[in-house]
N, C-alpha and C. Protein backbone atom coordinates (compact mmCIF):
# COMPACT_ATOMS: atom_id res chain seq x y z
N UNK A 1 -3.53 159.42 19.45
CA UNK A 1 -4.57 160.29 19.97
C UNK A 1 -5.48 159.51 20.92
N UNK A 2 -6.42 160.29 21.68
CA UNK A 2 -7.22 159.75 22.47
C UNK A 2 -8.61 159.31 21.70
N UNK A 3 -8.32 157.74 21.49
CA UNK A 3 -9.66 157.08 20.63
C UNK A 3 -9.75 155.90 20.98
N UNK A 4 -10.43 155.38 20.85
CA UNK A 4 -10.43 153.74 21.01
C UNK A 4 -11.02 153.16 19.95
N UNK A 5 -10.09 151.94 19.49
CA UNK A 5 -10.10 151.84 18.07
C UNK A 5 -10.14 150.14 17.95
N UNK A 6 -11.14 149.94 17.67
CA UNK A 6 -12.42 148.61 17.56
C UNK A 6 -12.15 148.18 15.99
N UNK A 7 -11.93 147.14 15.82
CA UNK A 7 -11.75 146.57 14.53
C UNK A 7 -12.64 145.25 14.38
N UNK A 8 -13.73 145.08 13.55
CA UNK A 8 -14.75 144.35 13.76
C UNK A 8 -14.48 142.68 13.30
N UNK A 9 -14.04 141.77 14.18
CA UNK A 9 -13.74 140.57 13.95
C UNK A 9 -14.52 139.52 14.11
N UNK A 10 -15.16 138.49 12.93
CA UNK A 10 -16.33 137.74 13.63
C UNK A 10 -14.77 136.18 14.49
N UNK A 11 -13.98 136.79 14.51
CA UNK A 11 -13.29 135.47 15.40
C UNK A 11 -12.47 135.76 16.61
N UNK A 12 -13.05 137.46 16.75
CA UNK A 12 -12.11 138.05 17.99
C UNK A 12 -12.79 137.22 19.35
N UNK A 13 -11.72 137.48 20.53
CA UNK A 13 -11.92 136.92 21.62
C UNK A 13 -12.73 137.60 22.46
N UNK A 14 -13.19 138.97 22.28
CA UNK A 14 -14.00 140.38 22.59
C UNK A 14 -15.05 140.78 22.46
N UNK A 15 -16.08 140.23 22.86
CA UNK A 15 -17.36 140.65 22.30
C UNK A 15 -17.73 142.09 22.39
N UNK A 16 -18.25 143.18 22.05
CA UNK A 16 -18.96 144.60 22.17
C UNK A 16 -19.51 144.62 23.17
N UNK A 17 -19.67 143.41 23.43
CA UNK A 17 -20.52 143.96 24.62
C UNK A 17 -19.97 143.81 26.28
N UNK A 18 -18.83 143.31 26.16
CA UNK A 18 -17.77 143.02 27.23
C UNK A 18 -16.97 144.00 27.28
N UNK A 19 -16.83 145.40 26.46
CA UNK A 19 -16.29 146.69 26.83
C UNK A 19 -17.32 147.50 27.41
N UNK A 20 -16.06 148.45 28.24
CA UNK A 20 -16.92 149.39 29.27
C UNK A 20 -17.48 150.42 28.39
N UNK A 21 -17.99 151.44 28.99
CA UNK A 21 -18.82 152.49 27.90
C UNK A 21 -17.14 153.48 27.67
N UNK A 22 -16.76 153.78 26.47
CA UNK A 22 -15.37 154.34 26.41
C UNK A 22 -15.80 155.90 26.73
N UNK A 23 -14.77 156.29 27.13
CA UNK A 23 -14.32 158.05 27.66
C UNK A 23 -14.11 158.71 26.62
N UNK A 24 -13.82 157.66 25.15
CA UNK A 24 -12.99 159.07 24.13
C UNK A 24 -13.44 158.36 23.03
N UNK A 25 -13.24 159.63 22.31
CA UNK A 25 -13.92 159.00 20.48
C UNK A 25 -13.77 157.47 19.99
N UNK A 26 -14.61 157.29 19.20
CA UNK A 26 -14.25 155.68 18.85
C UNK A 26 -13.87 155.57 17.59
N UNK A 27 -12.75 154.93 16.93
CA UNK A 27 -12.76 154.99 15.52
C UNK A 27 -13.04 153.26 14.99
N UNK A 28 -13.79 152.98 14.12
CA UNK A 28 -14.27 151.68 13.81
C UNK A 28 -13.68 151.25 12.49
N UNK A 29 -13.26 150.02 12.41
CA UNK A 29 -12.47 149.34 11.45
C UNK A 29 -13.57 148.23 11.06
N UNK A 30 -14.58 148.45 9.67
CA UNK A 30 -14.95 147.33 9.20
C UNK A 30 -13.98 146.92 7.79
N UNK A 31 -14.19 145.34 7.69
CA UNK A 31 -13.84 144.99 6.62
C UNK A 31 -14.18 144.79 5.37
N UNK A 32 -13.67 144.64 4.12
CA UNK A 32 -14.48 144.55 2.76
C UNK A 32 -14.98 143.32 2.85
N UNK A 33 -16.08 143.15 1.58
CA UNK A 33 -16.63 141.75 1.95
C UNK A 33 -15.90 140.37 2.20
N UNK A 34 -15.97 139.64 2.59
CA UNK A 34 -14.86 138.79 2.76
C UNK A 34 -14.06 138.43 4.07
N UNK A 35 -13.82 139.74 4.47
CA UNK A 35 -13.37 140.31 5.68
C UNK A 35 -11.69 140.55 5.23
N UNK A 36 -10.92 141.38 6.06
CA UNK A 36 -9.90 141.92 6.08
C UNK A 36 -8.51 140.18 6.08
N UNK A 37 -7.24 140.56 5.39
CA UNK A 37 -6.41 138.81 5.35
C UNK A 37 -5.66 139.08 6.89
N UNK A 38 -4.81 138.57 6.89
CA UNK A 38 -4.02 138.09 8.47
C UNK A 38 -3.51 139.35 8.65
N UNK A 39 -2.67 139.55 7.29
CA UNK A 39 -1.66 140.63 7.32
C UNK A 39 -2.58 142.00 7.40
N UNK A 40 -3.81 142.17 7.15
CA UNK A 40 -4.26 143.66 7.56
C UNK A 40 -4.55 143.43 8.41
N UNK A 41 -5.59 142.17 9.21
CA UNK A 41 -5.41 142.15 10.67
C UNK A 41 -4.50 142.23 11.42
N UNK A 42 -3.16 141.93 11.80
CA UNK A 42 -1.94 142.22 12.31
C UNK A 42 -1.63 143.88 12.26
N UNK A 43 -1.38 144.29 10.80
CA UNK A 43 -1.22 145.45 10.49
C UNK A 43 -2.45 146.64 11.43
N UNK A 44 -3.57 146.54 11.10
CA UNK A 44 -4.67 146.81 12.24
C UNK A 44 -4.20 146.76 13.49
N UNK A 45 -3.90 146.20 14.21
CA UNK A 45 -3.49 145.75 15.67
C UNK A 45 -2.56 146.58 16.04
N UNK A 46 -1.21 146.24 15.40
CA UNK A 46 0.02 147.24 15.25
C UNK A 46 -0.54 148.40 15.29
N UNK A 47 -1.56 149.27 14.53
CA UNK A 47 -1.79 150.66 14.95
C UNK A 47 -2.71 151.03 15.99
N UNK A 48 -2.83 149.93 16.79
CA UNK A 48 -3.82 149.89 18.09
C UNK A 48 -5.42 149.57 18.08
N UNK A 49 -5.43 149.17 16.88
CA UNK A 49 -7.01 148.25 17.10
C UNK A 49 -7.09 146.94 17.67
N UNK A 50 -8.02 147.50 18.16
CA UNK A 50 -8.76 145.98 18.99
C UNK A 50 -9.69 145.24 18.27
N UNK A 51 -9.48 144.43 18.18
CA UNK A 51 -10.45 143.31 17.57
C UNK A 51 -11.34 142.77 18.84
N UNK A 52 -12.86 142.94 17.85
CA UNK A 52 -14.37 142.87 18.75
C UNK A 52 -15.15 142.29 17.59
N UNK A 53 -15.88 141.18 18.53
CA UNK A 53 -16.92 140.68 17.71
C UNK A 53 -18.35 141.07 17.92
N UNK A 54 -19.16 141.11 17.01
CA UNK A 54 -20.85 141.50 17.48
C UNK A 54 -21.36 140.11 17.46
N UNK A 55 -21.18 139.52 17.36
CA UNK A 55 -21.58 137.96 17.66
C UNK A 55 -21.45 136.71 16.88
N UNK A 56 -22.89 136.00 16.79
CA UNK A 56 -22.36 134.82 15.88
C UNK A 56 -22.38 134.69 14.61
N UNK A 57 -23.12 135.94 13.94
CA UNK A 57 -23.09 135.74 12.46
C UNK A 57 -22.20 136.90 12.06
N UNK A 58 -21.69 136.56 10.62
CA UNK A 58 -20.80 137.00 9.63
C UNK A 58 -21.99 138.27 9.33
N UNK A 59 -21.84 139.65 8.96
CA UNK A 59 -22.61 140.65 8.48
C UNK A 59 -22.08 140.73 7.07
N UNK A 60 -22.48 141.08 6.06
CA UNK A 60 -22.24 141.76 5.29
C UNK A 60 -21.39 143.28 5.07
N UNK A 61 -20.85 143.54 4.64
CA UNK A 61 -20.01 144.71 4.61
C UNK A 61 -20.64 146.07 4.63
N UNK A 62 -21.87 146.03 3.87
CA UNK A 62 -22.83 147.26 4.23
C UNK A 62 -23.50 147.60 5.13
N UNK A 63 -23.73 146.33 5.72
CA UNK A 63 -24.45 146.45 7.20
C UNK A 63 -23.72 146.33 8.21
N UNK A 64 -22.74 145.90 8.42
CA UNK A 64 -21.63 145.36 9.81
C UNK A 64 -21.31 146.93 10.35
N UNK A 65 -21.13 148.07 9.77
CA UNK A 65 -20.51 148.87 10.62
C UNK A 65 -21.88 149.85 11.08
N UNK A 66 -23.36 149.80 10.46
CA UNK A 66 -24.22 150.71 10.76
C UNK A 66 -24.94 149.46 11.70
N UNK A 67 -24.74 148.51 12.45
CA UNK A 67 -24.85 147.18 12.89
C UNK A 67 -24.09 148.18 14.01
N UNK A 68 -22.70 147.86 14.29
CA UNK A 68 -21.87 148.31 15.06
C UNK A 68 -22.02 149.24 16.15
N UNK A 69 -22.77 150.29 15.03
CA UNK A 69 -22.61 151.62 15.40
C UNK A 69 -24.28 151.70 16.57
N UNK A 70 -24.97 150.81 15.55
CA UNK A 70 -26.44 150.78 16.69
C UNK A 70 -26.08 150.22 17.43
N UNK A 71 -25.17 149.03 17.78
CA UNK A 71 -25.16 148.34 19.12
C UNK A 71 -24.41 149.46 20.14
N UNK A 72 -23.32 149.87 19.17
CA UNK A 72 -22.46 150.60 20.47
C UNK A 72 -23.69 151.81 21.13
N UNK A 73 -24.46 152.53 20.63
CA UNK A 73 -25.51 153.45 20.65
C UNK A 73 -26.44 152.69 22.06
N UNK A 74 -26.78 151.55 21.89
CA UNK A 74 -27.42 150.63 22.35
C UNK A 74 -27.25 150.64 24.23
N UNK A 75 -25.82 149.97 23.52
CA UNK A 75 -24.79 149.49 24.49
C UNK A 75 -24.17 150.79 25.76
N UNK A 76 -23.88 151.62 25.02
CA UNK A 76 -23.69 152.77 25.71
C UNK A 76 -24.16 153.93 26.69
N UNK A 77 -25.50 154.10 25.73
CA UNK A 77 -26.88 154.93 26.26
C UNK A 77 -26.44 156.21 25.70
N UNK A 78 -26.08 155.72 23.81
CA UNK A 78 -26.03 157.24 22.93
C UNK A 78 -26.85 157.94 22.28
N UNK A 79 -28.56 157.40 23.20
CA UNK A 79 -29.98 157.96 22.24
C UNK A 79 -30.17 158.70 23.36
């Protein structure tokens, strides 16, 4: 489908803020605490997520995707 699909990596090569403002829904992939192993990252990828980092610190799992969601808001001009 038409989405663009962001998977939140603190070791991706992609920062959030180095994508353009997207055309089509976004679907967001955070991880459990800990973060997601190789094999769901791979597995992730394979179904077309992109791995993006919000920067230099590690978030917590409760906060990383409402984190995300304000930057992309931010980032975009979704207020």
């Amino acid at each position: 489908d038409a989405t663009l699909r962001l998977l939140l990596s603190p070791s991706a090569a992609t920062a959030l803020r180095d994508l353009p403002r997207p055309a089509v829904d976004v679907t967001l992939l955070a991880g459990p605490e800990g973060g997601l192993s190789q094999q769901e990252q791979r597995d992730a990828q394979s179904a077309g997520f992109t791995p993006v980092r919000l920067g230099p610190r590690v978030l917590r799992t409760e906060t990383a995707a409402l984190a995300a969601l304000s930057a992309m808001q931010t980032l975009w001009g979704d207020f």
